[in-house]
Structures are given as C-alpha cells and as structure tokens.
PDB file of N, CA and C in Angstrom:
ATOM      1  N   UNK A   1     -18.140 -16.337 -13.316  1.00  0.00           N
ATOM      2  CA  UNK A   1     -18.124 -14.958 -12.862  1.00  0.00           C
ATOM      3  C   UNK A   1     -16.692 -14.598 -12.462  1.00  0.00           C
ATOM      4  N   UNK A   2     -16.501 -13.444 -13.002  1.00  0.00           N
ATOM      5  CA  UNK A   2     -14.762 -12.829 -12.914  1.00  0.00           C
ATOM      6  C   UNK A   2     -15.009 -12.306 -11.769  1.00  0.00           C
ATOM      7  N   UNK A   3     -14.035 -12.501 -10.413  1.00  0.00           N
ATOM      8  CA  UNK A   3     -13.899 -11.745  -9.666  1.00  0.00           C
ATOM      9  C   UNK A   3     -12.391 -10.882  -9.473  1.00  0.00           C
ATOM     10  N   UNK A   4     -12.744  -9.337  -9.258  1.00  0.00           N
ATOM     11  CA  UNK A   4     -12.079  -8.188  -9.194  1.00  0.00           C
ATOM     12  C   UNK A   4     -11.559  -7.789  -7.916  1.00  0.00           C
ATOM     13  N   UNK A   5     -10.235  -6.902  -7.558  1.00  0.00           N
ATOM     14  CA  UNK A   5      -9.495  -6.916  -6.179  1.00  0.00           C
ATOM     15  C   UNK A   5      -9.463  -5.352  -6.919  1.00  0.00           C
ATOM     16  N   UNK A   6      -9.628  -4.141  -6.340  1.00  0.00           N
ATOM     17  CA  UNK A   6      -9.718  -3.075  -6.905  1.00  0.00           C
ATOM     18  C   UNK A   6      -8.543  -2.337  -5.335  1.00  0.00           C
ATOM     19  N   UNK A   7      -9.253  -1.935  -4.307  1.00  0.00           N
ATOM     20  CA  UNK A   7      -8.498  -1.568  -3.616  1.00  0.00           C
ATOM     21  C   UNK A   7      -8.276  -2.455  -2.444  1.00  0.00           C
ATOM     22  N   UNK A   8      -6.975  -2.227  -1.454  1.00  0.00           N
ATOM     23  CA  UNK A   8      -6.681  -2.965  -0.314  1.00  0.00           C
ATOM     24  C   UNK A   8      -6.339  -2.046   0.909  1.00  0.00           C
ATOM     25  N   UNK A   9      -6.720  -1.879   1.383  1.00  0.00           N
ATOM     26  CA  UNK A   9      -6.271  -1.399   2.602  1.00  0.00           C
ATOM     27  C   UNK A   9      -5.299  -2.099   3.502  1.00  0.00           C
ATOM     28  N   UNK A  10      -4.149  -1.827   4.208  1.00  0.00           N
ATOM     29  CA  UNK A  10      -3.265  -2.292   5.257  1.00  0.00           C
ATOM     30  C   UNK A  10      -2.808  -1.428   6.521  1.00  0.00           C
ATOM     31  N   UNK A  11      -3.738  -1.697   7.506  1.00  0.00           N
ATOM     32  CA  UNK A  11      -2.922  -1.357   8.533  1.00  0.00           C
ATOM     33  C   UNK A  11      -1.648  -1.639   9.343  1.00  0.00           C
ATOM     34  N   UNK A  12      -0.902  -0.776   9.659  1.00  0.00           N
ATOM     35  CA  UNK A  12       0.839  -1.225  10.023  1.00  0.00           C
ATOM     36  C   UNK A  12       0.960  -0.542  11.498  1.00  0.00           C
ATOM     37  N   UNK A  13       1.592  -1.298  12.245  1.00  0.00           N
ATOM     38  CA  UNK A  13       2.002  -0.435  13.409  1.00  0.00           C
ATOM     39  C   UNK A  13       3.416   0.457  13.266  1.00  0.00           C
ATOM     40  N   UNK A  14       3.920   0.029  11.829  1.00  0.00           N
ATOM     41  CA  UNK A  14       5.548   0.876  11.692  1.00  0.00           C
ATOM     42  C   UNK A  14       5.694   1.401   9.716  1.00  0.00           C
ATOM     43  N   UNK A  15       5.121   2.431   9.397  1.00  0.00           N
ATOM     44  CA  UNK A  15       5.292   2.894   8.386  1.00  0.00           C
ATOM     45  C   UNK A  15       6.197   2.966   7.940  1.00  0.00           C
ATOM     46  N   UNK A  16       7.183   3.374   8.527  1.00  0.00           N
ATOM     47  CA  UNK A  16       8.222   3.348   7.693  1.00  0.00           C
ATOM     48  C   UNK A  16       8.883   1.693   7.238  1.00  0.00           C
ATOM     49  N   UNK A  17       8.635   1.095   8.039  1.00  0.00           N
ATOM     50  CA  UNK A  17       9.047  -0.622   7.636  1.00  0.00           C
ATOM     51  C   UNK A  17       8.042  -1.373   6.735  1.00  0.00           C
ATOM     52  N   UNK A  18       6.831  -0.606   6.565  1.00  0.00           N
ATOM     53  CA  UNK A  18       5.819  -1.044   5.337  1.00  0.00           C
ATOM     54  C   UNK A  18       6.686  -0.305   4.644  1.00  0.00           C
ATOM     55  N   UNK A  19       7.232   0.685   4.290  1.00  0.00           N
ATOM     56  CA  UNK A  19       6.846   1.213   3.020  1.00  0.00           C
ATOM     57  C   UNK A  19       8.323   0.964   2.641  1.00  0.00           C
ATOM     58  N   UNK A  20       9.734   0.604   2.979  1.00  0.00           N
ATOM     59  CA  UNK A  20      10.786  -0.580   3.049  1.00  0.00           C
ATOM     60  C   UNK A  20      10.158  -1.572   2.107  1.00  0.00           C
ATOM     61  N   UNK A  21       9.079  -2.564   2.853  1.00  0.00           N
ATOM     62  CA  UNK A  21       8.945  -3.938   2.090  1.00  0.00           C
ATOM     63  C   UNK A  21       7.862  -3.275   0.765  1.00  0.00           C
ATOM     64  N   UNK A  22       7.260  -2.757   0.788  1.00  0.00           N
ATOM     65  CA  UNK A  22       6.564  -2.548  -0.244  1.00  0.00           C
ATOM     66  C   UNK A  22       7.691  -1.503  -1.513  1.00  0.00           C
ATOM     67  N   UNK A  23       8.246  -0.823  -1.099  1.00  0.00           N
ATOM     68  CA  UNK A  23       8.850   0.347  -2.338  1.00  0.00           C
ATOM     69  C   UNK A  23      10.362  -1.388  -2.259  1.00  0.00           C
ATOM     70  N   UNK A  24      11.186  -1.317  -1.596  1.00  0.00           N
ATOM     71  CA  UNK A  24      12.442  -2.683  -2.252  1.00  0.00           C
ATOM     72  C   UNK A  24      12.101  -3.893  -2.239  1.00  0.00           C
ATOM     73  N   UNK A  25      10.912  -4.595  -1.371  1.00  0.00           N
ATOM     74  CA  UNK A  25      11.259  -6.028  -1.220  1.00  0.00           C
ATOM     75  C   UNK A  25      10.045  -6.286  -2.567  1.00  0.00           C
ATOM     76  N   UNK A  26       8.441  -5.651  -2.743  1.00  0.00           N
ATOM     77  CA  UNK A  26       7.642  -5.750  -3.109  1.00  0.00           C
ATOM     78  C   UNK A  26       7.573  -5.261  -4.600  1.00  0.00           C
ATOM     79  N   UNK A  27       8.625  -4.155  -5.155  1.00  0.00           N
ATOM     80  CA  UNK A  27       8.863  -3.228  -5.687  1.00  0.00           C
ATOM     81  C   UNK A  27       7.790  -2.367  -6.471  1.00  0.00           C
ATOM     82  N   UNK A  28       6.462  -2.025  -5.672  1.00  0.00           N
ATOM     83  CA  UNK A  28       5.399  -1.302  -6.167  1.00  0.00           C
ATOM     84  C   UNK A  28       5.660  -0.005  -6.058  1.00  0.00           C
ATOM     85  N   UNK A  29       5.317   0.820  -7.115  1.00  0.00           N
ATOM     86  CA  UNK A  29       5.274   2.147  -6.762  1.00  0.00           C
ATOM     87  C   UNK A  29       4.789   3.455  -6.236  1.00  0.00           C
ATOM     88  N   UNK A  30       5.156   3.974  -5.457  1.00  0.00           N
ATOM     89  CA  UNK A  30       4.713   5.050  -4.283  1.00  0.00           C
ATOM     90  C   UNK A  30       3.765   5.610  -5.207  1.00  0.00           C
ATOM     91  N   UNK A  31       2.505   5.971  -5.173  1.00  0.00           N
ATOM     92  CA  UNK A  31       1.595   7.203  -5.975  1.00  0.00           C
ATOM     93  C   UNK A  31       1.565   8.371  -5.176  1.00  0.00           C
ATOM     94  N   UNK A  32       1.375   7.973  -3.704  1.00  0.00           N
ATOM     95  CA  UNK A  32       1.608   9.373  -3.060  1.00  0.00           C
ATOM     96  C   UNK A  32       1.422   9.076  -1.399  1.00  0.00           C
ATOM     97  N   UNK A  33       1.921   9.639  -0.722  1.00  0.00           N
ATOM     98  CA  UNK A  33       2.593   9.417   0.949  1.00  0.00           C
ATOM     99  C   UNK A  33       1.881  11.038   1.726  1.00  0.00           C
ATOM    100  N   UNK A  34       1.555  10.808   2.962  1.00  0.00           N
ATOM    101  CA  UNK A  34       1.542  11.732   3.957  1.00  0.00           C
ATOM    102  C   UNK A  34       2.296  10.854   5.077  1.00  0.00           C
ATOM    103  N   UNK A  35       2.082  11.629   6.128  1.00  0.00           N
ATOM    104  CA  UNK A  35       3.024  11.215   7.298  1.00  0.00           C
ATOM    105  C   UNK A  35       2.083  10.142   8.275  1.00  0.00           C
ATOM    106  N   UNK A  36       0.293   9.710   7.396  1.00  0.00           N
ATOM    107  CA  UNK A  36      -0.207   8.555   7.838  1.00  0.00           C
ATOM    108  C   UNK A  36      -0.769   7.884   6.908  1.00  0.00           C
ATOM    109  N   UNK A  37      -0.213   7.813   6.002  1.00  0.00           N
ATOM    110  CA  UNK A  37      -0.356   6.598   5.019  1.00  0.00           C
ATOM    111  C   UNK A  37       0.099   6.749   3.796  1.00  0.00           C
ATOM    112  N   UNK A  38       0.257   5.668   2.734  1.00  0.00           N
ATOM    113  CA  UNK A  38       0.838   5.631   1.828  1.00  0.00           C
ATOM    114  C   UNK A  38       0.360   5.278   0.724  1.00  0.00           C
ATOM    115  N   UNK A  39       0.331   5.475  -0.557  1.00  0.00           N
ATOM    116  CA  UNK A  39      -0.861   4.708  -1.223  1.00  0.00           C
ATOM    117  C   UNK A  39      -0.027   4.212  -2.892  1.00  0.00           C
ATOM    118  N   UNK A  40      -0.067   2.776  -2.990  1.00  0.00           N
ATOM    119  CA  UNK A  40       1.141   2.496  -3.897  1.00  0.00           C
ATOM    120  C   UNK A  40       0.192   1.734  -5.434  1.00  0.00           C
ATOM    121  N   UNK A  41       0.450   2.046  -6.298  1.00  0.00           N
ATOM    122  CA  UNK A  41       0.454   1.936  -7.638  1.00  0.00           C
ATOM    123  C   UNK A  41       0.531   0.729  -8.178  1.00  0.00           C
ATOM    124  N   UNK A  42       0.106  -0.467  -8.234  1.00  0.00           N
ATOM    125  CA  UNK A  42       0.666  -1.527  -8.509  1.00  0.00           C
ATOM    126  C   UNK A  42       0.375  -1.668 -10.218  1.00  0.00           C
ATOM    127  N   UNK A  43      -0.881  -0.998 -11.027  1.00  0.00           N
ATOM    128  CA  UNK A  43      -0.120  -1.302 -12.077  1.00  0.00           C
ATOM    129  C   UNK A  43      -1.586  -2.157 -12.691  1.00  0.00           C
ATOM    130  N   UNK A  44      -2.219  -1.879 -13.517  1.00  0.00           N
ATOM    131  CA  UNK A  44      -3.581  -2.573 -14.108  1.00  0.00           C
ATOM    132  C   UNK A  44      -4.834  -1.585 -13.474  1.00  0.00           C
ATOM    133  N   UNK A  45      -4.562  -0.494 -13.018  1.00  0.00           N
ATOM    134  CA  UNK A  45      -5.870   0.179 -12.377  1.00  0.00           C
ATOM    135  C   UNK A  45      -6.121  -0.097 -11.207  1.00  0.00           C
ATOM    136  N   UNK A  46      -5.155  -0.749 -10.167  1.00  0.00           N
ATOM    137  CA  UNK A  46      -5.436  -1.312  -9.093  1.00  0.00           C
ATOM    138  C   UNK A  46      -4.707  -0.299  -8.302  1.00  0.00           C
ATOM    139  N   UNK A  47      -4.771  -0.077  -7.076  1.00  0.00           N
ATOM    140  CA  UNK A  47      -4.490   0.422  -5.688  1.00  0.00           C
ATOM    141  C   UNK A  47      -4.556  -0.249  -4.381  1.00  0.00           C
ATOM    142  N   UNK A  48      -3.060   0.252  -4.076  1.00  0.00           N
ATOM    143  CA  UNK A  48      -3.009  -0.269  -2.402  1.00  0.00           C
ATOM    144  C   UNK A  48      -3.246   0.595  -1.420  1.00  0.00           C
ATOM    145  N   UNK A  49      -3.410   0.895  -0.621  1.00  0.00           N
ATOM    146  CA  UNK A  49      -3.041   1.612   0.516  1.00  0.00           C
ATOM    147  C   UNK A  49      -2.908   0.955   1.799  1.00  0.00           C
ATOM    148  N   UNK A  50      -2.040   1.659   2.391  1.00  0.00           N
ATOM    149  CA  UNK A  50      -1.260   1.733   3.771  1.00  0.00           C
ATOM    150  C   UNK A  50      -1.060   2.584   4.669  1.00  0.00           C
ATOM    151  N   UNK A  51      -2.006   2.122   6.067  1.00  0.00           N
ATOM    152  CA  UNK A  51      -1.724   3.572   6.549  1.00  0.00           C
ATOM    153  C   UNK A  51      -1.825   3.086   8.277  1.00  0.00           C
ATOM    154  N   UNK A  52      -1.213   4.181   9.177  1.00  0.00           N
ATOM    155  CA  UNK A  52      -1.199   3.609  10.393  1.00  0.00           C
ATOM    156  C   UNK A  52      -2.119   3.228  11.510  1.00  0.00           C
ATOM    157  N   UNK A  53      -2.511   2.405  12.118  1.00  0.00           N
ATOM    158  CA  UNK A  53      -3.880   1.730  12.729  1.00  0.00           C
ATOM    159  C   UNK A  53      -3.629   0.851  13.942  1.00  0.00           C
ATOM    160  N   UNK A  54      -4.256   0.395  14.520  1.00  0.00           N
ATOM    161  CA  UNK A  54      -3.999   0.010  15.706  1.00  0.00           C
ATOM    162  C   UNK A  54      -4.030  -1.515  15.919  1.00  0.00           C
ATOM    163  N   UNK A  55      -2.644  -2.660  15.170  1.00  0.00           N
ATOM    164  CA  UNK A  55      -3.065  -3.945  14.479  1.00  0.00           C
ATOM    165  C   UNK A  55      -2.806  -4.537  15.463  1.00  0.00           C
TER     166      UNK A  55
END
C-alpha cells in the first residue's frame, strides 16, 4: 500500500523567519501569503502551509 503526504500544516511563532528558511534555505515556492500564513508550492500536487499559532 502506497502511502500519500498531500498537505502539511506548520505552526511558527515568527513568520517572517519561516518564510526566510522555506523561500532561501528550503527553496519552495510561495503560492500565496497573507499577513497569517503562507502557503508554498512544493511541486507534484503537494502543498505546505504555514501559518502563525501558539507553538
């Protein structure tokens, strides 16, 4: 049995330093941002998101 990772959720206490390691260190791409979360493109139909929470 194939198992599938479709979406991820990440909570951050500092958005702007997620989205640093994810857009240069990680190099995935932004699909689209508000001022509480971020949601990045990685590429095969998959999705991340990132958004701010209380970790």
């Amino acid at each position: 049995m194939a198992v599938q990772l479709k979406n991820v959720v990440v909570f951050v206490r500092d958005l702007a330093a997620a989205k640093v390691f994810y857009l240069e260190r990680l190099k995935l791409p932004l699909a689209q941002e508000s001022q509480m979360m971020m949601e990045f493109f990685p590429g095969g139909g998959y999705h991340l998101r990132g958004g701010i929470g209380r970790a």
